[in-house]
N, C-alpha and C. Protein backbone atom coordinates (compact mmCIF):
# COMPACT_ATOMS: atom_id res chain seq x y z
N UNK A 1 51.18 16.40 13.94
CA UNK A 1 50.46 15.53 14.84
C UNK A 1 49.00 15.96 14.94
N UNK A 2 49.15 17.27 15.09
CA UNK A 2 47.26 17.53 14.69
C UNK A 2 46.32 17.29 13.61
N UNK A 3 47.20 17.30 12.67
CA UNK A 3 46.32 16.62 11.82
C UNK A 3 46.24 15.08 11.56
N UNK A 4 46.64 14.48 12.35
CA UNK A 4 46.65 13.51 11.91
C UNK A 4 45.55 12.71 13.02
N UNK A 5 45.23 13.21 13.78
CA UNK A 5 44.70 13.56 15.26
C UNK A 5 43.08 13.89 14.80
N UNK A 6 43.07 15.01 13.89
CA UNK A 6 42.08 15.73 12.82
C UNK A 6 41.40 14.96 12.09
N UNK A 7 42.38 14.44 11.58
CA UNK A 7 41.96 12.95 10.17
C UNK A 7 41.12 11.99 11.39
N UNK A 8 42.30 11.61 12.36
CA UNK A 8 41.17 10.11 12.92
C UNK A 8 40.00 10.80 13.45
N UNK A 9 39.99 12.18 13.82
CA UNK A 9 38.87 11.97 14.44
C UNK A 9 37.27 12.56 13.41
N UNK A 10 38.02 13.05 12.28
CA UNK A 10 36.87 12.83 10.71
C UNK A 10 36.53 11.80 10.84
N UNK A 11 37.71 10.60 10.64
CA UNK A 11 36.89 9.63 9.39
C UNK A 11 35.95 8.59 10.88
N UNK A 12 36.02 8.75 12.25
CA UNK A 12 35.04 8.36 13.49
C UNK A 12 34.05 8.90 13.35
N UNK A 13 34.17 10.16 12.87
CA UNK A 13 33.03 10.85 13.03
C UNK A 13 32.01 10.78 11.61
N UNK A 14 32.69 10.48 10.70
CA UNK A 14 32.28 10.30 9.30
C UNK A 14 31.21 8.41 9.48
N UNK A 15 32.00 7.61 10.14
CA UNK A 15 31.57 6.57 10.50
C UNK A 15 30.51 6.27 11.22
N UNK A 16 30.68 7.14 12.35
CA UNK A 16 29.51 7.20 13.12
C UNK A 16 28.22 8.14 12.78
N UNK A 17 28.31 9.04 11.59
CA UNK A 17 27.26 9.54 10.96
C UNK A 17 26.48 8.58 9.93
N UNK A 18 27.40 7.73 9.25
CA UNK A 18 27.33 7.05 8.54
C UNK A 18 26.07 5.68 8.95
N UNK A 19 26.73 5.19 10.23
CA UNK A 19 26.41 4.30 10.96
C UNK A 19 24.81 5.12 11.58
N UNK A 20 24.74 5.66 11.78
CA UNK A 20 23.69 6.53 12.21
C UNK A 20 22.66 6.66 11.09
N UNK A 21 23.06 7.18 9.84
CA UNK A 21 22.13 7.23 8.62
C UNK A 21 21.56 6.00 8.69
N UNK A 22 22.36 4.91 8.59
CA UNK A 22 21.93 3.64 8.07
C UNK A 22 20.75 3.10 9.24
N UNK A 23 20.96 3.41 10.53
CA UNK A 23 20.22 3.04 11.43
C UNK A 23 18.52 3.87 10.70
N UNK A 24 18.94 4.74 10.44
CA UNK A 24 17.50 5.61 10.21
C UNK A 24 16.66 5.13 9.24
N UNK A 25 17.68 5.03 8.25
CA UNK A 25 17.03 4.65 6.72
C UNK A 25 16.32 3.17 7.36
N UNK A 26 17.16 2.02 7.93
CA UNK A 26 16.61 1.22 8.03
C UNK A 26 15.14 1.25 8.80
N UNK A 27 15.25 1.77 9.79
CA UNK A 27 14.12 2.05 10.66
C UNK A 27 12.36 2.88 10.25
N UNK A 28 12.93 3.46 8.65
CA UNK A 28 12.12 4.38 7.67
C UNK A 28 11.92 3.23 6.86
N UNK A 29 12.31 2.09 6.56
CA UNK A 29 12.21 0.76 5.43
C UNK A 29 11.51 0.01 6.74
N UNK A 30 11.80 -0.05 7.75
CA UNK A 30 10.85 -0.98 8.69
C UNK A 30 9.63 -0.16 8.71
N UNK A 31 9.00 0.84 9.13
CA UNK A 31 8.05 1.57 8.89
C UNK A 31 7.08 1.53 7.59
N UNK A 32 7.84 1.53 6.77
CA UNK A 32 7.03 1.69 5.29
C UNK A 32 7.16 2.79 4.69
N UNK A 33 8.17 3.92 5.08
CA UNK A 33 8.58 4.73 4.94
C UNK A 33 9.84 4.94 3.82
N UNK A 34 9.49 4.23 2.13
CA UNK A 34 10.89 4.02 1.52
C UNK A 34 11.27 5.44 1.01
N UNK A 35 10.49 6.40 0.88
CA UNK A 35 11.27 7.58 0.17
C UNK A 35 12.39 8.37 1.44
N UNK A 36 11.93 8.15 2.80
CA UNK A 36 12.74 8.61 3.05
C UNK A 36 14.08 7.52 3.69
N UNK A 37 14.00 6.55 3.58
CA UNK A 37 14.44 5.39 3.82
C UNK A 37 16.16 5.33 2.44
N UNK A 38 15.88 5.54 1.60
CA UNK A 38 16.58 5.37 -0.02
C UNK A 38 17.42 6.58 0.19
N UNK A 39 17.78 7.93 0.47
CA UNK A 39 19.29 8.13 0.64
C UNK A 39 19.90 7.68 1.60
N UNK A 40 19.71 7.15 2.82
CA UNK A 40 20.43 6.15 4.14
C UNK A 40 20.73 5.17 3.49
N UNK A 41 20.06 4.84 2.58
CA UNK A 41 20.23 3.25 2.23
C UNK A 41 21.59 3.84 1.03
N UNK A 42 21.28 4.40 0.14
CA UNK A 42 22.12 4.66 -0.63
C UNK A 42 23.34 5.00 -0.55
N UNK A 43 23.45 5.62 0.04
CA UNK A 43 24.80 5.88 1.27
C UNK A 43 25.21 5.13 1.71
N UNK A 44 24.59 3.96 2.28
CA UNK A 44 25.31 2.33 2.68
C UNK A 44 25.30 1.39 1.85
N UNK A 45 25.03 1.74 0.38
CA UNK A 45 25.35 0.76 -0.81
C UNK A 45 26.66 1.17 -1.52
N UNK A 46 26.82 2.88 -1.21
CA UNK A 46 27.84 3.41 -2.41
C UNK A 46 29.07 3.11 -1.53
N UNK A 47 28.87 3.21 -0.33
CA UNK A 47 30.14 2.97 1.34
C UNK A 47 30.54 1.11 1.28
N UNK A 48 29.66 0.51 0.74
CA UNK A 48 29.39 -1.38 0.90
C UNK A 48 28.79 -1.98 -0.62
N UNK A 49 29.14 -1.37 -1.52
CA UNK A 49 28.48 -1.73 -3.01
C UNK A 49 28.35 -3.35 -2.72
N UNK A 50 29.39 -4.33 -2.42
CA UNK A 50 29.36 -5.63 -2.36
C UNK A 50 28.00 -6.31 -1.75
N UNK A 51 27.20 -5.71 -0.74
CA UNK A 51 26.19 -5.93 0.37
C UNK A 51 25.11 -6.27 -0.23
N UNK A 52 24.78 -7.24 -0.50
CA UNK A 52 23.65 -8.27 -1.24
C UNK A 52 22.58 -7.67 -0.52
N UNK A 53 22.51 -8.13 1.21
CA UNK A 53 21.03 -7.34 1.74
C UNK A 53 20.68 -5.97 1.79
N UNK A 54 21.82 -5.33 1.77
CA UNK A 54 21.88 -3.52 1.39
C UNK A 54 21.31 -3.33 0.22
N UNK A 55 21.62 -3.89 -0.97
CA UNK A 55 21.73 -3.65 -2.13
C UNK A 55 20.04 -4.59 -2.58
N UNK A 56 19.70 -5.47 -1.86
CA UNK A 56 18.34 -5.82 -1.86
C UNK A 56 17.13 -4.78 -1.34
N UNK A 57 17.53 -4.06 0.32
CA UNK A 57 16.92 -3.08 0.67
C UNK A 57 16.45 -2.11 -0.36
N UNK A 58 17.35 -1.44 -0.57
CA UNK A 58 17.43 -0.29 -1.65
C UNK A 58 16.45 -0.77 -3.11
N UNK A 59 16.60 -1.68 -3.37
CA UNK A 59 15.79 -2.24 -5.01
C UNK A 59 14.64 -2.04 -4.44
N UNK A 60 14.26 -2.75 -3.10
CA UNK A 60 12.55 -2.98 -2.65
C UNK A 60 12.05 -0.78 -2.14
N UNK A 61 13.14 -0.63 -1.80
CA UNK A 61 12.88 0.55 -1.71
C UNK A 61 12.43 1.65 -2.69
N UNK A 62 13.09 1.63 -3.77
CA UNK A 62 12.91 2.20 -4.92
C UNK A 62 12.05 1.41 -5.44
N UNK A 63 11.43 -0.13 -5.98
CA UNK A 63 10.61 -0.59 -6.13
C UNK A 63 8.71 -0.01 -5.47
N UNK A 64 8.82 0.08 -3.81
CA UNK A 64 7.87 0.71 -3.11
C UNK A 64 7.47 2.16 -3.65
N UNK A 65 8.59 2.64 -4.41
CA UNK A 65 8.12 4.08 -5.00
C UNK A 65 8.08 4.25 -6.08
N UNK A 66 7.96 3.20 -6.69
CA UNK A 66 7.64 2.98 -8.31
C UNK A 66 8.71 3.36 -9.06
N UNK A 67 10.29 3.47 -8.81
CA UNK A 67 11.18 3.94 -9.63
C UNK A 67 11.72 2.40 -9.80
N UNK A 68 10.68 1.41 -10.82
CA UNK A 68 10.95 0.70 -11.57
C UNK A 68 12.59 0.34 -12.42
N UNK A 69 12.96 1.11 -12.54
CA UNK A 69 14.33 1.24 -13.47
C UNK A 69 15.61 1.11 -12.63
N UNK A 70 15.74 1.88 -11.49
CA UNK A 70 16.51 1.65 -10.43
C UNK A 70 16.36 0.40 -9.56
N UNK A 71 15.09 0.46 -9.07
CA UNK A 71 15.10 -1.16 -8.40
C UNK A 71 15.25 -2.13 -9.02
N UNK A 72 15.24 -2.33 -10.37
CA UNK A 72 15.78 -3.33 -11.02
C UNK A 72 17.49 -3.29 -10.94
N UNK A 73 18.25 -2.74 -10.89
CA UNK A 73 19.17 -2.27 -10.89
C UNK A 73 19.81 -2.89 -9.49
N UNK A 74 19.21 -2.39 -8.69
CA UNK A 74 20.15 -2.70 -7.21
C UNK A 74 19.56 -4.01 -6.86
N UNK A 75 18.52 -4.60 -7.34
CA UNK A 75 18.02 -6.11 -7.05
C UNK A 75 18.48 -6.92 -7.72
N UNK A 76 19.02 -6.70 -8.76
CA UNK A 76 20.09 -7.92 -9.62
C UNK A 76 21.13 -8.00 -8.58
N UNK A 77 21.49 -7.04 -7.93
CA UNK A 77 23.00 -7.35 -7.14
C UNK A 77 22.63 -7.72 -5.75
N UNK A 78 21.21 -7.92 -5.44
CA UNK A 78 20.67 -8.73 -4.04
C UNK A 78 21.00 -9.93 -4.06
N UNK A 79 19.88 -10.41 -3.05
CA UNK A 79 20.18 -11.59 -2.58
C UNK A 79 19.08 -12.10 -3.04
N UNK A 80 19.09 -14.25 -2.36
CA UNK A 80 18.00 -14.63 -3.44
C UNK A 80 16.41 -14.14 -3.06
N UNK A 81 16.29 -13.31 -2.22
CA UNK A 81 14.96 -12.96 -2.13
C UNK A 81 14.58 -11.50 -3.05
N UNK A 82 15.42 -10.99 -3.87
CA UNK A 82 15.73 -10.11 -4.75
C UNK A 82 14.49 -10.85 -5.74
N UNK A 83 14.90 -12.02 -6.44
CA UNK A 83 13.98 -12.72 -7.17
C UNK A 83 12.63 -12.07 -7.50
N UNK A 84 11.75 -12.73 -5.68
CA UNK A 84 10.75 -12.33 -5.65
C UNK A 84 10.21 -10.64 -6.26
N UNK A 85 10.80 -9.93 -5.63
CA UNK A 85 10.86 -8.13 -5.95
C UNK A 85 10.86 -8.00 -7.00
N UNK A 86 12.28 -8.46 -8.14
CA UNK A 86 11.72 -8.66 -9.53
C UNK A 86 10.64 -9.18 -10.03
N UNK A 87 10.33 -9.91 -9.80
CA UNK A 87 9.38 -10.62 -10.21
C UNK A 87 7.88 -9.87 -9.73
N UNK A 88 7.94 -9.07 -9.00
CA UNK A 88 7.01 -8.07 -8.63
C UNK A 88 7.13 -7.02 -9.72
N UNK A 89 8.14 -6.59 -9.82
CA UNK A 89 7.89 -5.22 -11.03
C UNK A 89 7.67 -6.47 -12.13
N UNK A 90 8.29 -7.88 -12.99
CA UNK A 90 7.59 -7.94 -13.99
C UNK A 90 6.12 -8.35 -14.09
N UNK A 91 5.46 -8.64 -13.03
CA UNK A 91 4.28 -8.31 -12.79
C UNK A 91 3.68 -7.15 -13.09
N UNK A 92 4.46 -6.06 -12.48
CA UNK A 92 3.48 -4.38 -12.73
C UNK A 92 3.45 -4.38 -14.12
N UNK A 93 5.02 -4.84 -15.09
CA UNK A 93 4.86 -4.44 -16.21
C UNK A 93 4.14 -5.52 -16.77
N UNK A 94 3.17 -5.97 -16.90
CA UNK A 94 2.70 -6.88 -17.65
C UNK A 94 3.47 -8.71 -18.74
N UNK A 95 4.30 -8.59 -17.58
CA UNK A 95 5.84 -9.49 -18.15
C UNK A 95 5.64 -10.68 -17.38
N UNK A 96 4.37 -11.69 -17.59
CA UNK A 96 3.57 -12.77 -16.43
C UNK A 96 4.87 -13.78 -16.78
N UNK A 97 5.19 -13.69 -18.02
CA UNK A 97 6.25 -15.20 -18.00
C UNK A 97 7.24 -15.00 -17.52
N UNK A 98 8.09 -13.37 -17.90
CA UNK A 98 9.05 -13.13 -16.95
C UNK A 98 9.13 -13.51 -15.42
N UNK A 99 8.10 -12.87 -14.87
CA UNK A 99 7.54 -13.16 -12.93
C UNK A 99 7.36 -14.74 -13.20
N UNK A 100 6.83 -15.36 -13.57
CA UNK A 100 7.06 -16.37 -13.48
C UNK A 100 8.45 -17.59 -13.37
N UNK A 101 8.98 -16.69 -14.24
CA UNK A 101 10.67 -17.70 -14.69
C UNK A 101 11.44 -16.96 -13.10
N UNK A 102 10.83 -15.85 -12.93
CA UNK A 102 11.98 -15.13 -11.11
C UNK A 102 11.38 -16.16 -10.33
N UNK A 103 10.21 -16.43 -10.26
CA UNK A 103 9.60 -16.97 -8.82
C UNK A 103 10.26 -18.07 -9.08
N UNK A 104 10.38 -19.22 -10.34
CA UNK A 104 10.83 -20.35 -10.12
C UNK A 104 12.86 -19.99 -10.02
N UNK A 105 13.16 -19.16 -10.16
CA UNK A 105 14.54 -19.36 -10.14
C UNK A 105 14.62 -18.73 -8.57
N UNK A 106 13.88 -18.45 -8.18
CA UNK A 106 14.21 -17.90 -6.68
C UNK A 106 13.85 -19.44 -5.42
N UNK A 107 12.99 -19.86 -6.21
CA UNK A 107 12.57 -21.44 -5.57
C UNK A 107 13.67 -22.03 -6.03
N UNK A 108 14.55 -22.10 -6.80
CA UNK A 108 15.23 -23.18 -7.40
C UNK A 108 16.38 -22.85 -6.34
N UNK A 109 16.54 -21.82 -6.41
CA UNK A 109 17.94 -21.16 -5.19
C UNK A 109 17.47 -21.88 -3.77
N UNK A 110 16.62 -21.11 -3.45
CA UNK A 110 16.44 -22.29 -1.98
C UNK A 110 16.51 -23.83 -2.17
N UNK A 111 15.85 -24.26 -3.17
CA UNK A 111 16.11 -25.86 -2.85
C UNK A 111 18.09 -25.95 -3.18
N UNK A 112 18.44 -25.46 -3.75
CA UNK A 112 20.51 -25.38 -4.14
C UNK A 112 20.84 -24.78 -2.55
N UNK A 113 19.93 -24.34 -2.16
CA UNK A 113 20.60 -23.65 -0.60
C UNK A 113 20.31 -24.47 0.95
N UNK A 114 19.44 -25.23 -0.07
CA UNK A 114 18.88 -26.35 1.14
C UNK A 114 17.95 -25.85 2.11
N UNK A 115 17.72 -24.68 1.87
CA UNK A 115 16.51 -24.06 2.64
C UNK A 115 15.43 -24.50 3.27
N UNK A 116 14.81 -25.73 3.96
CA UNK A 116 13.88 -25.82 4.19
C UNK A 116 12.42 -25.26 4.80
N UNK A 117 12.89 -24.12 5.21
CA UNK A 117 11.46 -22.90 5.25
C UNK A 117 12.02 -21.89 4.64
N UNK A 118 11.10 -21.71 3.72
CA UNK A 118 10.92 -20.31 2.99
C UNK A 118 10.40 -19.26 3.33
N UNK A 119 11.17 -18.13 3.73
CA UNK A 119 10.28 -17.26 4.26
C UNK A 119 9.07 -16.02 3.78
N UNK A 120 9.22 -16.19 2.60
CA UNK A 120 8.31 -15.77 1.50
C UNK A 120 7.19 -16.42 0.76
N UNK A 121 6.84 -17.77 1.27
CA UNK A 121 6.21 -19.03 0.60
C UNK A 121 4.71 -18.52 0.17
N UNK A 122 4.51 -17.31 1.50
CA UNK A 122 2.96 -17.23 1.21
C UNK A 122 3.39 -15.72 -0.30
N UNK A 123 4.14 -14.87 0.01
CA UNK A 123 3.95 -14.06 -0.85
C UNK A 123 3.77 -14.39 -2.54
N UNK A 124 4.91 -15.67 -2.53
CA UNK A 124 5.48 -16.31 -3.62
C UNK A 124 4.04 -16.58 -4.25
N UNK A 125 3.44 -17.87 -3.22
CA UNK A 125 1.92 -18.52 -3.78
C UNK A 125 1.13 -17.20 -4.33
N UNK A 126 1.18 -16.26 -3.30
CA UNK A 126 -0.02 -15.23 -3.85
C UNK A 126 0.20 -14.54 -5.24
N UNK A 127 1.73 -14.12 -5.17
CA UNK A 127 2.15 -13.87 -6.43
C UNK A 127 1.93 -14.52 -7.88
N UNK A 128 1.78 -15.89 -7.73
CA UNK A 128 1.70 -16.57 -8.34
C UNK A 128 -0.12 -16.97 -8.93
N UNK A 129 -0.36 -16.40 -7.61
CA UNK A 129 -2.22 -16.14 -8.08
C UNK A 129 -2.77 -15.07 -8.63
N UNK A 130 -2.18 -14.28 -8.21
CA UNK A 130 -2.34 -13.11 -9.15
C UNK A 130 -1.90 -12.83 -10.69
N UNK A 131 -0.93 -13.73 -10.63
CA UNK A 131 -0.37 -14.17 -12.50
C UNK A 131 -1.18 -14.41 -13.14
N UNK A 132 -1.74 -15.95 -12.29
CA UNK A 132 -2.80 -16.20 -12.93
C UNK A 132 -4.23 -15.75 -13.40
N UNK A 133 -4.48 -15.03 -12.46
CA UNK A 133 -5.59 -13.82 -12.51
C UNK A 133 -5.19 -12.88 -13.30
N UNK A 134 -4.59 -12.44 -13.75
CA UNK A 134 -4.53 -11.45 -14.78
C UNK A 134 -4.14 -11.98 -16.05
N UNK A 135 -3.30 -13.07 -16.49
CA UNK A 135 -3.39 -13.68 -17.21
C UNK A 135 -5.05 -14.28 -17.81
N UNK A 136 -5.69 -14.87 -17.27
CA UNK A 136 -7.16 -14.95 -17.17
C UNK A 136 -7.80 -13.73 -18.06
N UNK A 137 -7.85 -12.53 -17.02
CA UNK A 137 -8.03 -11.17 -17.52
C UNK A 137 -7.91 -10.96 -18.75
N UNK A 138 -6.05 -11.07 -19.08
CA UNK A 138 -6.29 -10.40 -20.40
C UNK A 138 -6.55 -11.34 -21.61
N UNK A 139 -6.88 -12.45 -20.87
CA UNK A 139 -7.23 -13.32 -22.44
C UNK A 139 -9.06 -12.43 -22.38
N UNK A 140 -9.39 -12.41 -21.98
CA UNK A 140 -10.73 -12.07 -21.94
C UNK A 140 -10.81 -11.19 -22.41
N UNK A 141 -10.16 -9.80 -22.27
CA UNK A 141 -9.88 -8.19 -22.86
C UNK A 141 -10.13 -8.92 -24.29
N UNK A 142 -9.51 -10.01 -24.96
CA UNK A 142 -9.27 -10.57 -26.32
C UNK A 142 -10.65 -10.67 -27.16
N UNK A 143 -11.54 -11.33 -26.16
CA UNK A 143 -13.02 -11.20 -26.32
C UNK A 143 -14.27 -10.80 -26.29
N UNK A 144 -14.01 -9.85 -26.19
CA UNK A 144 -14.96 -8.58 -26.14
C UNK A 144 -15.55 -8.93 -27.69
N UNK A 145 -17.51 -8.67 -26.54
CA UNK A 145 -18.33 -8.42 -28.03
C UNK A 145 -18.88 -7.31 -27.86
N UNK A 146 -18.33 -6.66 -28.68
CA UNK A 146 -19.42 -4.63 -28.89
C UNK A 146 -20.74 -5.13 -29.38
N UNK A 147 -21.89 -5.08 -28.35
CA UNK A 147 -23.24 -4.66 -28.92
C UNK A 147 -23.66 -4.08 -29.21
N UNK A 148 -24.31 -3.41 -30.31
CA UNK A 148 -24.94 -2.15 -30.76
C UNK A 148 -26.42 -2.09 -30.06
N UNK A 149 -27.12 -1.37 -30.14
CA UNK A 149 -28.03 -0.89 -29.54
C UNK A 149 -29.24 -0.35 -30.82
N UNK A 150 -30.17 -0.26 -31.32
CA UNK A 150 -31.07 0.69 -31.77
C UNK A 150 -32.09 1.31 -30.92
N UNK A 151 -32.99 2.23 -31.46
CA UNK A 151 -34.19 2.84 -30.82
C UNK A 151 -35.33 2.25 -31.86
N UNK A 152 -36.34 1.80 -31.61
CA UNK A 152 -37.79 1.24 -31.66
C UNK A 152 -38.89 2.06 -31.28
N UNK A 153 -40.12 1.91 -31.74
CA UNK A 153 -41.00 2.02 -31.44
C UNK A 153 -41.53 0.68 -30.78
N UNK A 154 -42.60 1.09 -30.03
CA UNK A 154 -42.59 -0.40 -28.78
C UNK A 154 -43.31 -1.25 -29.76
N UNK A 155 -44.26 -0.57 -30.80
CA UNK A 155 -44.87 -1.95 -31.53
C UNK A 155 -44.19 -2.66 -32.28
N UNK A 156 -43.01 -1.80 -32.64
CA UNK A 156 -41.67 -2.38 -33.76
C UNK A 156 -41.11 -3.57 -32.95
N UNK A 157 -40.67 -3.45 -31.30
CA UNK A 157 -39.90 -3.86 -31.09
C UNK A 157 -39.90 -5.48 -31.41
N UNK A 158 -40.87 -6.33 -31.20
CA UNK A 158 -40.69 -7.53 -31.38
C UNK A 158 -39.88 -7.96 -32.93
N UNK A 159 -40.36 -7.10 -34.01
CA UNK A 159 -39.86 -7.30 -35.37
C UNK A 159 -38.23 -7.23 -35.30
N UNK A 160 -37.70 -5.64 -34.23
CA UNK A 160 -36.77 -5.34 -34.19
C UNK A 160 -35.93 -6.33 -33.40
N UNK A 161 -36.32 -7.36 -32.37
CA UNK A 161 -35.74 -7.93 -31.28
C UNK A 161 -35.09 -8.88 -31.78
N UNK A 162 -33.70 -9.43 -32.05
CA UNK A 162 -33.07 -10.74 -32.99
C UNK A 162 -32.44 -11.46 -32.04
N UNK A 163 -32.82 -12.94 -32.31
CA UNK A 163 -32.15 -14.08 -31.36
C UNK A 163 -32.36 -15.23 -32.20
N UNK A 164 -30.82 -15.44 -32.43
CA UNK A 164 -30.24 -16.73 -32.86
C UNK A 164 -31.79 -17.98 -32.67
N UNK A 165 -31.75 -18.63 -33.82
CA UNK A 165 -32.82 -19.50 -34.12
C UNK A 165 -32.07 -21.07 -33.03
N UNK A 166 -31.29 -20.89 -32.01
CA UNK A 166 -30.63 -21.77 -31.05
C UNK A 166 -31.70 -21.28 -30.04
N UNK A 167 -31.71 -19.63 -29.81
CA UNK A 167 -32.30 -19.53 -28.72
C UNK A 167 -34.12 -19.34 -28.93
N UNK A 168 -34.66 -19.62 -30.11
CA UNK A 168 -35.45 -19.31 -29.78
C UNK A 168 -36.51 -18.08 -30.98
N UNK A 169 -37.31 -18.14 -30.07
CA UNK A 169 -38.16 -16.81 -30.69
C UNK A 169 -38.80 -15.84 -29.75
N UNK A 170 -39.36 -14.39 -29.69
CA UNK A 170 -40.07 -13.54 -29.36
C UNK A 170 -41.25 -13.50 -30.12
N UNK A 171 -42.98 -13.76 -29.98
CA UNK A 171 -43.82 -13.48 -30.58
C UNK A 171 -44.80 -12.49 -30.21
N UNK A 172 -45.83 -11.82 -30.99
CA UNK A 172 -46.96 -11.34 -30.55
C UNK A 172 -47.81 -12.60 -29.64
N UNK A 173 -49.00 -11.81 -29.68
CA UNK A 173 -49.78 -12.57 -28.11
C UNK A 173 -50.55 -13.84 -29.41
N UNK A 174 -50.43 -13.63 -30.63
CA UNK A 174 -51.46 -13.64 -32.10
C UNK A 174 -51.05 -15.30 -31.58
N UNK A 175 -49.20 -15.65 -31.15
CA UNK A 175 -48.74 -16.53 -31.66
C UNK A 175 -48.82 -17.88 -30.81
N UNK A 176 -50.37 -17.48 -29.45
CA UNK A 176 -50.45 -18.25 -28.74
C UNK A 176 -51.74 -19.33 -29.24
N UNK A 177 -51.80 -20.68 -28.89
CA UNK A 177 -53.33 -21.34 -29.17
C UNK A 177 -54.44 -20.52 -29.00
N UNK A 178 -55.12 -21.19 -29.58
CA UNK A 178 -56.66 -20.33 -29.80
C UNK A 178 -57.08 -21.00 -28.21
N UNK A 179 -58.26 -20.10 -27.88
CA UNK A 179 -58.74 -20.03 -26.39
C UNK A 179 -57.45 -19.78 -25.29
N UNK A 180 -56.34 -19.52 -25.75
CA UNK A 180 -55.62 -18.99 -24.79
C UNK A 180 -55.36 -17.42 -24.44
N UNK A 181 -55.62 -17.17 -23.12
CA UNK A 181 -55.68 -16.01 -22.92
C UNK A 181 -54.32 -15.26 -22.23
N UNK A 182 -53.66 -14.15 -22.63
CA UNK A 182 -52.51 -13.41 -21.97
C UNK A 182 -53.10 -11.84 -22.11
N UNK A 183 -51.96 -11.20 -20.98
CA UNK A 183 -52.51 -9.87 -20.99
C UNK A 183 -51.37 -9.44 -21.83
N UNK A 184 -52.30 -8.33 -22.26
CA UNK A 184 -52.05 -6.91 -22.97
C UNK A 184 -51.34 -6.16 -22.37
N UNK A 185 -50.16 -5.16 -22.65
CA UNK A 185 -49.34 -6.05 -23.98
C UNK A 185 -48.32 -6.85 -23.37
N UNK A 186 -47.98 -7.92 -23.83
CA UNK A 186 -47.80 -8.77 -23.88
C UNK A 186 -46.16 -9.69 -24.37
N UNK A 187 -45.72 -10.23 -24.68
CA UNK A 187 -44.99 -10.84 -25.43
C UNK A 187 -44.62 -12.41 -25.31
N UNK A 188 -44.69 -13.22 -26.15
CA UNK A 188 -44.60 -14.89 -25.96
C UNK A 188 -43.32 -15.15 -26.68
N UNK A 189 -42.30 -15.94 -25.42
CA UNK A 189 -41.33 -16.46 -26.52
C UNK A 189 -41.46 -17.85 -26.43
N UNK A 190 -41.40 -18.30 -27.67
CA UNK A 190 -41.42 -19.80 -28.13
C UNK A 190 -39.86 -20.32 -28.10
N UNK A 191 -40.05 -21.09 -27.89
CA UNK A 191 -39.03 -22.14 -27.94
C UNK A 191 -38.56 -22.62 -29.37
N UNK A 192 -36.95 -23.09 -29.63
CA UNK A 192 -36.87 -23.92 -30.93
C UNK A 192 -37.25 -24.43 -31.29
N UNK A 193 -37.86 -25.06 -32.02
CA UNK A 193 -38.38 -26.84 -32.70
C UNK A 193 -36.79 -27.75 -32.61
N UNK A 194 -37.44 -28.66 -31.99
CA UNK A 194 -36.63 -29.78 -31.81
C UNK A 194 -35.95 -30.18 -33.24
């Protein structure tokens, strides 16, 4: 009889530690606090593996601390706001179409859920601006022009100075009308011929 007395009053007490962790961890994930937040949480995923919002917590948690590999992991088995979070790391990793195809399958879930307010709408949009902004970005990285540079002597430089016959010319002062006067020294740029 004592042990059995023993046992119930472990696995109460096992429960109510349990129940206690989870209060903490959560309260360390409300804070902003995920490193210490992720063994409470973990402990109420390995106790509730089934728990979509547990198992969402924990991804954004490990996500907040850059362990990329794991939060992917426990956010497949979230809920549909999991989406978004993915779609945040394929953002970090440079994966714009990936984040893109989460945000619309996480929109597609609310409209199948009938959702009419979204409670992520603004993160989603911003997310979605920032795609685009870096997308932008790296087409540009694509176009880079390396200019070289030389050293001149200052009387060289006009000889040395090159611009496309679109934009133009650089002349000595030689290359202005007669009776026209400029100061010394000088430089005249002419225009194309029509």
């Amino acid at each position: 009889m004592k042990q059995i007395c023993f046992f119930i009053i472990f696995i109460i007490g096992s429960v109510m530690v349990s129940a206690q962790s989870l209060a903490d961890a959560e309260a360390a994930f409300g804070q902003g606090d995920y490193a210490d937040a992720i063994p409470g949480l973990k402990a109420a995923v390995d106790a509730k593996p089934r728990d979509a919002a547990l198992q969402h917590k924990l991804g954004v948690a490990y996500m907040r601390t850059g362990n990329y590999k794991s939060a992917l992991a426990h956010l497949a088995k979230g809920t549909s706001e999991s989406k978004v979070a993915e779609a945040e790391i394929a953002f970090m990793e440079y994966r714009f179409d990936d984040a893109e195809e989460l945000l619309d399958k996480y929109e597609a879930a609310l409209k199948k859920a009938r959702k009419k307010a979204d409670p992520l709408a603004a993160e989603v949009e911003a997310l979605r601006g920032r795609i685009d902004a870096a997308r932008n970005m790296l087409d540009r990285v694509e176009k880079i022009v390396v200019v070289d540079s030389i050293a001149v002597d200052k009387e060289d430089f006009l000889r040395a100075y090159r611009l496309s016959r679109e934009a133009g010319s650089l002349r000595s002062v030689d290359a202005l009308p007669q009776g026209m006067e400029a100061a010394e020294p000088t430089a005249v740029y002419v225009t194309p011929a029509a």
